[in-house]
N, C-alpha and C. Protein backbone atom coordinates (compact mmCIF):
# COMPACT_ATOMS: atom_id res chain seq x y z
N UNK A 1 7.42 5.85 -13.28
CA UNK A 1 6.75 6.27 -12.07
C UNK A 1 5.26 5.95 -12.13
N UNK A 2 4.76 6.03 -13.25
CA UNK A 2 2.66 6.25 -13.44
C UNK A 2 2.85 4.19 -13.16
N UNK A 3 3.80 3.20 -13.39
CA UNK A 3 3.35 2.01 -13.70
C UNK A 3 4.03 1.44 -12.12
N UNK A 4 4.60 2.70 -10.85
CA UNK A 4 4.46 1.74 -10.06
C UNK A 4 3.30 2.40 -9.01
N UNK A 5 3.18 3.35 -9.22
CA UNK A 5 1.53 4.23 -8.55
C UNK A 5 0.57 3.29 -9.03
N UNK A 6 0.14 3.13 -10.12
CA UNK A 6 -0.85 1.60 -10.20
C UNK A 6 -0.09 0.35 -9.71
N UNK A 7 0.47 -0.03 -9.55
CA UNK A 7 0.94 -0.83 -8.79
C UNK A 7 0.63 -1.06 -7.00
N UNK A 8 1.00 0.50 -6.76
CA UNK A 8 0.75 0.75 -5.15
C UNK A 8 -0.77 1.20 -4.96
N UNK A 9 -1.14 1.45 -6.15
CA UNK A 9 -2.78 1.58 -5.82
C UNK A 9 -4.03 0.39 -5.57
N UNK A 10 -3.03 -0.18 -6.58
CA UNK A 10 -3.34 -1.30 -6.97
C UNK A 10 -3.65 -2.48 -5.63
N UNK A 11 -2.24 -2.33 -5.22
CA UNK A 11 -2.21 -3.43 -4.37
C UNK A 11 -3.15 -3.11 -2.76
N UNK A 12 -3.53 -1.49 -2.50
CA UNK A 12 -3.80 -0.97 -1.80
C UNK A 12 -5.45 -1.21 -1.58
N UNK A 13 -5.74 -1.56 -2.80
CA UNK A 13 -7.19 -1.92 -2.90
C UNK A 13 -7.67 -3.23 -3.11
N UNK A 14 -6.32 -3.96 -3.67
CA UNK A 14 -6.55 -5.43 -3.43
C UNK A 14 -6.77 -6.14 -1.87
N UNK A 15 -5.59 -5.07 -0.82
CA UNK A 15 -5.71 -5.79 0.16
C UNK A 15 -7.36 -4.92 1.17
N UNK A 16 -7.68 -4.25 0.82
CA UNK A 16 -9.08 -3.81 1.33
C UNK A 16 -10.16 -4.99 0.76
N UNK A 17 -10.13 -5.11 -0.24
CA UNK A 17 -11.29 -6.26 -0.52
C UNK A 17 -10.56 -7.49 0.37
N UNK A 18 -9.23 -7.88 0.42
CA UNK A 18 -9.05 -8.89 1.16
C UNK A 18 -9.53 -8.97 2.99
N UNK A 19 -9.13 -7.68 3.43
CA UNK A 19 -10.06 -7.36 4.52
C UNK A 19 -11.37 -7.64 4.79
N UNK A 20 -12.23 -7.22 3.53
CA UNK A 20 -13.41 -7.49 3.34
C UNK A 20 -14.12 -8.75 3.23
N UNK A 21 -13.06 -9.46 2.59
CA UNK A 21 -13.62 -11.01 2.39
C UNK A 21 -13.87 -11.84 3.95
N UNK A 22 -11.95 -11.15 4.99
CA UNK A 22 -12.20 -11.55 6.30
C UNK A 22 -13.11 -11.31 7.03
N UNK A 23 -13.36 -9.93 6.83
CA UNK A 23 -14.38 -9.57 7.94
C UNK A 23 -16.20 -10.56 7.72
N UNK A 24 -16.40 -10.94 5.81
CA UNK A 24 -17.45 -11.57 6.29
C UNK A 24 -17.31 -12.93 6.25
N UNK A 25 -16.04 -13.22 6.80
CA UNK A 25 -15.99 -14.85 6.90
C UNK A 25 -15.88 -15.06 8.29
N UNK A 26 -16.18 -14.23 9.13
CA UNK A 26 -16.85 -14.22 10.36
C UNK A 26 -17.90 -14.58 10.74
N UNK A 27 -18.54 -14.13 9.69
CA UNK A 27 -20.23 -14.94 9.83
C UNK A 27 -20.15 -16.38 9.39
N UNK A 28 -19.50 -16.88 9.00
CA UNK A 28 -19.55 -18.28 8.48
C UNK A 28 -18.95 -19.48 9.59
N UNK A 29 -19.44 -20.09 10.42
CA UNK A 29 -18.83 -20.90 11.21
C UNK A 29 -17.78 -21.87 10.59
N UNK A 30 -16.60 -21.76 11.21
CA UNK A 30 -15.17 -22.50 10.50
C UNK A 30 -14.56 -22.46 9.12
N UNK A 31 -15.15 -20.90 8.86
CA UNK A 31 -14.69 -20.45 7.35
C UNK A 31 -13.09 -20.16 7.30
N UNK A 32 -12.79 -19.25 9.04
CA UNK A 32 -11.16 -18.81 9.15
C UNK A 32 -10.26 -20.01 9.88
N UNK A 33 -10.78 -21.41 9.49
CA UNK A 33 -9.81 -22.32 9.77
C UNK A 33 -9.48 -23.18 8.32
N UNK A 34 -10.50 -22.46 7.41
CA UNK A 34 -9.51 -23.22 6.37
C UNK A 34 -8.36 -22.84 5.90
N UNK A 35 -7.86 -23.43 4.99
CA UNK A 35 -6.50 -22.88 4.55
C UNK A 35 -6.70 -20.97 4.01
N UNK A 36 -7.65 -20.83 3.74
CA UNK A 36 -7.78 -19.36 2.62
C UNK A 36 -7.80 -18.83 3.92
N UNK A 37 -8.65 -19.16 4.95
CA UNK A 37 -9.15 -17.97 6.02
C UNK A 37 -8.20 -18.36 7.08
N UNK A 38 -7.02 -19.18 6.70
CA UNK A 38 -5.98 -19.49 7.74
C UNK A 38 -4.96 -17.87 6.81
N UNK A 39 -4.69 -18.21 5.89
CA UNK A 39 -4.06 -17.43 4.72
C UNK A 39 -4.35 -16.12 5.21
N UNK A 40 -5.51 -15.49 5.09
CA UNK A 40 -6.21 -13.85 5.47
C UNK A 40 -5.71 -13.44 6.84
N UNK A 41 -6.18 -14.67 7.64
CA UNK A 41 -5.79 -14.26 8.98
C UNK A 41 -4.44 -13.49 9.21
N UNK A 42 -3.65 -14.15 8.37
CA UNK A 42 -2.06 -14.29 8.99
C UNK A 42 -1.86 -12.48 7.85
N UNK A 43 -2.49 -12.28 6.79
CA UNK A 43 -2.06 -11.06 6.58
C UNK A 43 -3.43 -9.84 6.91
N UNK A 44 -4.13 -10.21 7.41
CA UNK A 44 -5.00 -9.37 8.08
C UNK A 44 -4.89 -8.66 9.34
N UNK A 45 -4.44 -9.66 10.41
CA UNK A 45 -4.63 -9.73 11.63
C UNK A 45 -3.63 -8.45 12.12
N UNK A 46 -2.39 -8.92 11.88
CA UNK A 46 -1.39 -7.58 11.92
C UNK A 46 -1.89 -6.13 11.54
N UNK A 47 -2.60 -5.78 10.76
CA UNK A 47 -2.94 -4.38 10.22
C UNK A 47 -4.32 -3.70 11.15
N UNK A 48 -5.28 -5.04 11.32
CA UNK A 48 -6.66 -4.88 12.04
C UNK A 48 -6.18 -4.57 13.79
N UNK A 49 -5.15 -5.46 13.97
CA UNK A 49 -4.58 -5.39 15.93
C UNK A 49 -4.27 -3.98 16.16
N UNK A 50 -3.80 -3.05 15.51
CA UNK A 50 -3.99 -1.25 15.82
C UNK A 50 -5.02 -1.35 16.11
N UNK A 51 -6.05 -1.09 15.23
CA UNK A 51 -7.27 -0.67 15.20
C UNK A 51 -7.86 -0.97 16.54
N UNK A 52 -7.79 -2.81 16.77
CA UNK A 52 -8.57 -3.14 17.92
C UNK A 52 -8.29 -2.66 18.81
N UNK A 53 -7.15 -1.76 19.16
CA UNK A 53 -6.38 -1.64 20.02
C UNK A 53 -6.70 -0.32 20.23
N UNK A 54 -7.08 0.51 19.75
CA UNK A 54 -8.08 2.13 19.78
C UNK A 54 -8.79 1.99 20.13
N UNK A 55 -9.98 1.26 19.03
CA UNK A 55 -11.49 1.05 19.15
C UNK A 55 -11.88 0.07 19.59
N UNK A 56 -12.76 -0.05 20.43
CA UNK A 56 -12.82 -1.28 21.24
C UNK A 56 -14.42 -1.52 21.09
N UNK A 57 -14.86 -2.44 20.82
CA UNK A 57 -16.36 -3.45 20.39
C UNK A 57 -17.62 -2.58 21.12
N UNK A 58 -18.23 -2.12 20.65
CA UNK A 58 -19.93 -2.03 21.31
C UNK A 58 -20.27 -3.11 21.16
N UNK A 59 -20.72 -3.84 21.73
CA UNK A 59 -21.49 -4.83 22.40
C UNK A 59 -21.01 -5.79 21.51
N UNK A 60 -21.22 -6.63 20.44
CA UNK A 60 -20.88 -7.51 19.72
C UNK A 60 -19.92 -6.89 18.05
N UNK A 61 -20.84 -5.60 18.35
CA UNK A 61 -20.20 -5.28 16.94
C UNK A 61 -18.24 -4.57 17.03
N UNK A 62 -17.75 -4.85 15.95
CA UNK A 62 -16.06 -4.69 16.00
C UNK A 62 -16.23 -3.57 14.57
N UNK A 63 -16.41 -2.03 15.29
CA UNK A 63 -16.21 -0.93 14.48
C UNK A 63 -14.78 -1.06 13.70
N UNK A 64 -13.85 -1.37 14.65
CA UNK A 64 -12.02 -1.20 13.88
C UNK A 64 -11.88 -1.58 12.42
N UNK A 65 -12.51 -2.90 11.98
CA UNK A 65 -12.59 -3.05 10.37
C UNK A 65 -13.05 -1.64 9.70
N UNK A 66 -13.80 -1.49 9.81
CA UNK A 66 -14.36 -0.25 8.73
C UNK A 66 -13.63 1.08 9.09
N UNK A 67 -13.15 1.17 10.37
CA UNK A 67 -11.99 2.34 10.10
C UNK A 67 -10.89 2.34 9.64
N UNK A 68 -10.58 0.93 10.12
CA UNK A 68 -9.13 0.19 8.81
C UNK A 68 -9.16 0.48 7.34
N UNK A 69 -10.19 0.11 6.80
CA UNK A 69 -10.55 0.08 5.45
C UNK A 69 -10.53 1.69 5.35
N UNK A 70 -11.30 2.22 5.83
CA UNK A 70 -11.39 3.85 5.53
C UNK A 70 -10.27 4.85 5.66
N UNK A 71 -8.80 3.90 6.36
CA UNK A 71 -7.97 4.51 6.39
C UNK A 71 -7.22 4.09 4.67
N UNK A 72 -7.58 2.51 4.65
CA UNK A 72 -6.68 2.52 3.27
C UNK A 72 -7.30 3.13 2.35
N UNK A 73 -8.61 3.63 2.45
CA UNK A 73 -9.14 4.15 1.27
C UNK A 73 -8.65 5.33 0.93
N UNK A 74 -8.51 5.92 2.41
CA UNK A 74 -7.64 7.68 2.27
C UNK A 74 -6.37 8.02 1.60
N UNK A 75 -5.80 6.15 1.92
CA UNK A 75 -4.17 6.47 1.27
C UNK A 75 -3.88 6.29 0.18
N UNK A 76 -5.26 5.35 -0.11
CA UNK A 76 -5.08 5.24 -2.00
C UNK A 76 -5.77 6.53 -2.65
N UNK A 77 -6.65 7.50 -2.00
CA UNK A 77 -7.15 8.32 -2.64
C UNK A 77 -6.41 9.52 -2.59
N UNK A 78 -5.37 9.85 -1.21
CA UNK A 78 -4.92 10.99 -1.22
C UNK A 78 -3.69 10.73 -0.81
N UNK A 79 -3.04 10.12 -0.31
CA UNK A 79 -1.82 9.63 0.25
C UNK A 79 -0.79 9.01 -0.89
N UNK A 80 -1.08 8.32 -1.85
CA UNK A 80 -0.32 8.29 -2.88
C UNK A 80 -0.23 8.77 -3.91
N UNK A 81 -1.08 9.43 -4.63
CA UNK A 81 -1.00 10.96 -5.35
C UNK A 81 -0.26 12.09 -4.86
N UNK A 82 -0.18 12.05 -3.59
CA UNK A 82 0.75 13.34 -2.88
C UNK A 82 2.02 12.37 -3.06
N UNK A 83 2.35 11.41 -2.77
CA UNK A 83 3.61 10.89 -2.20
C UNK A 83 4.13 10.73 -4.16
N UNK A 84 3.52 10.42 -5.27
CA UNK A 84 3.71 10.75 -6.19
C UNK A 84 3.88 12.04 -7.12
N UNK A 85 3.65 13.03 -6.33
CA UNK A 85 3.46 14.21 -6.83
C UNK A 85 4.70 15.32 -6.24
N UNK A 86 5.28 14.88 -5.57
CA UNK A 86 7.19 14.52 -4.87
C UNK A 86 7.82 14.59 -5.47
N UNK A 87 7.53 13.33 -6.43
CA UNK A 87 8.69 13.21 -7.44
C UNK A 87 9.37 13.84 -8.92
């Protein structure tokens, strides 16, 4: 059980930095048409489209990333310790 909780923690925080990498390859003109930021897109986009779909842009800026992230942060900090603590 402890080696697949690092596992799910694991992977829970891998894909937040991967978020992270997307969100600043926004600033980079034609960074999300290469293959990597073709790659992110396709497992980013699905998880971020809730979000956009709540929170909607002040003026240029797109709040939904950082509540995305702050949600996975909750589930790796408290959401899988409980769901481990079940068993």
């Amino acid at each position: 059980m402890g080696t697949l909780f690092v596992l799910l923690s694991g992977a829970l925080q891998l894909y937040s930095f991967a978020l992270i990498i997307y969100i600043f390859m926004s600033w980079f003109p034609g960074a999300r048409e290469s293959a990597f930021g073709s790659f992110l897109t396709k497992i980013c986009e699905p998880y971020l489209e809730p979000f956009r779909k709540i929170i909607p842009p002040l003026g240029m800026i797109d709040f939904s990333p950082i509540v995305a992230i702050m949600v996975l942060y909750f589930a790796r900090m408290y959401g899988v310790p409980v769901l481990f603590n079940w068993f």
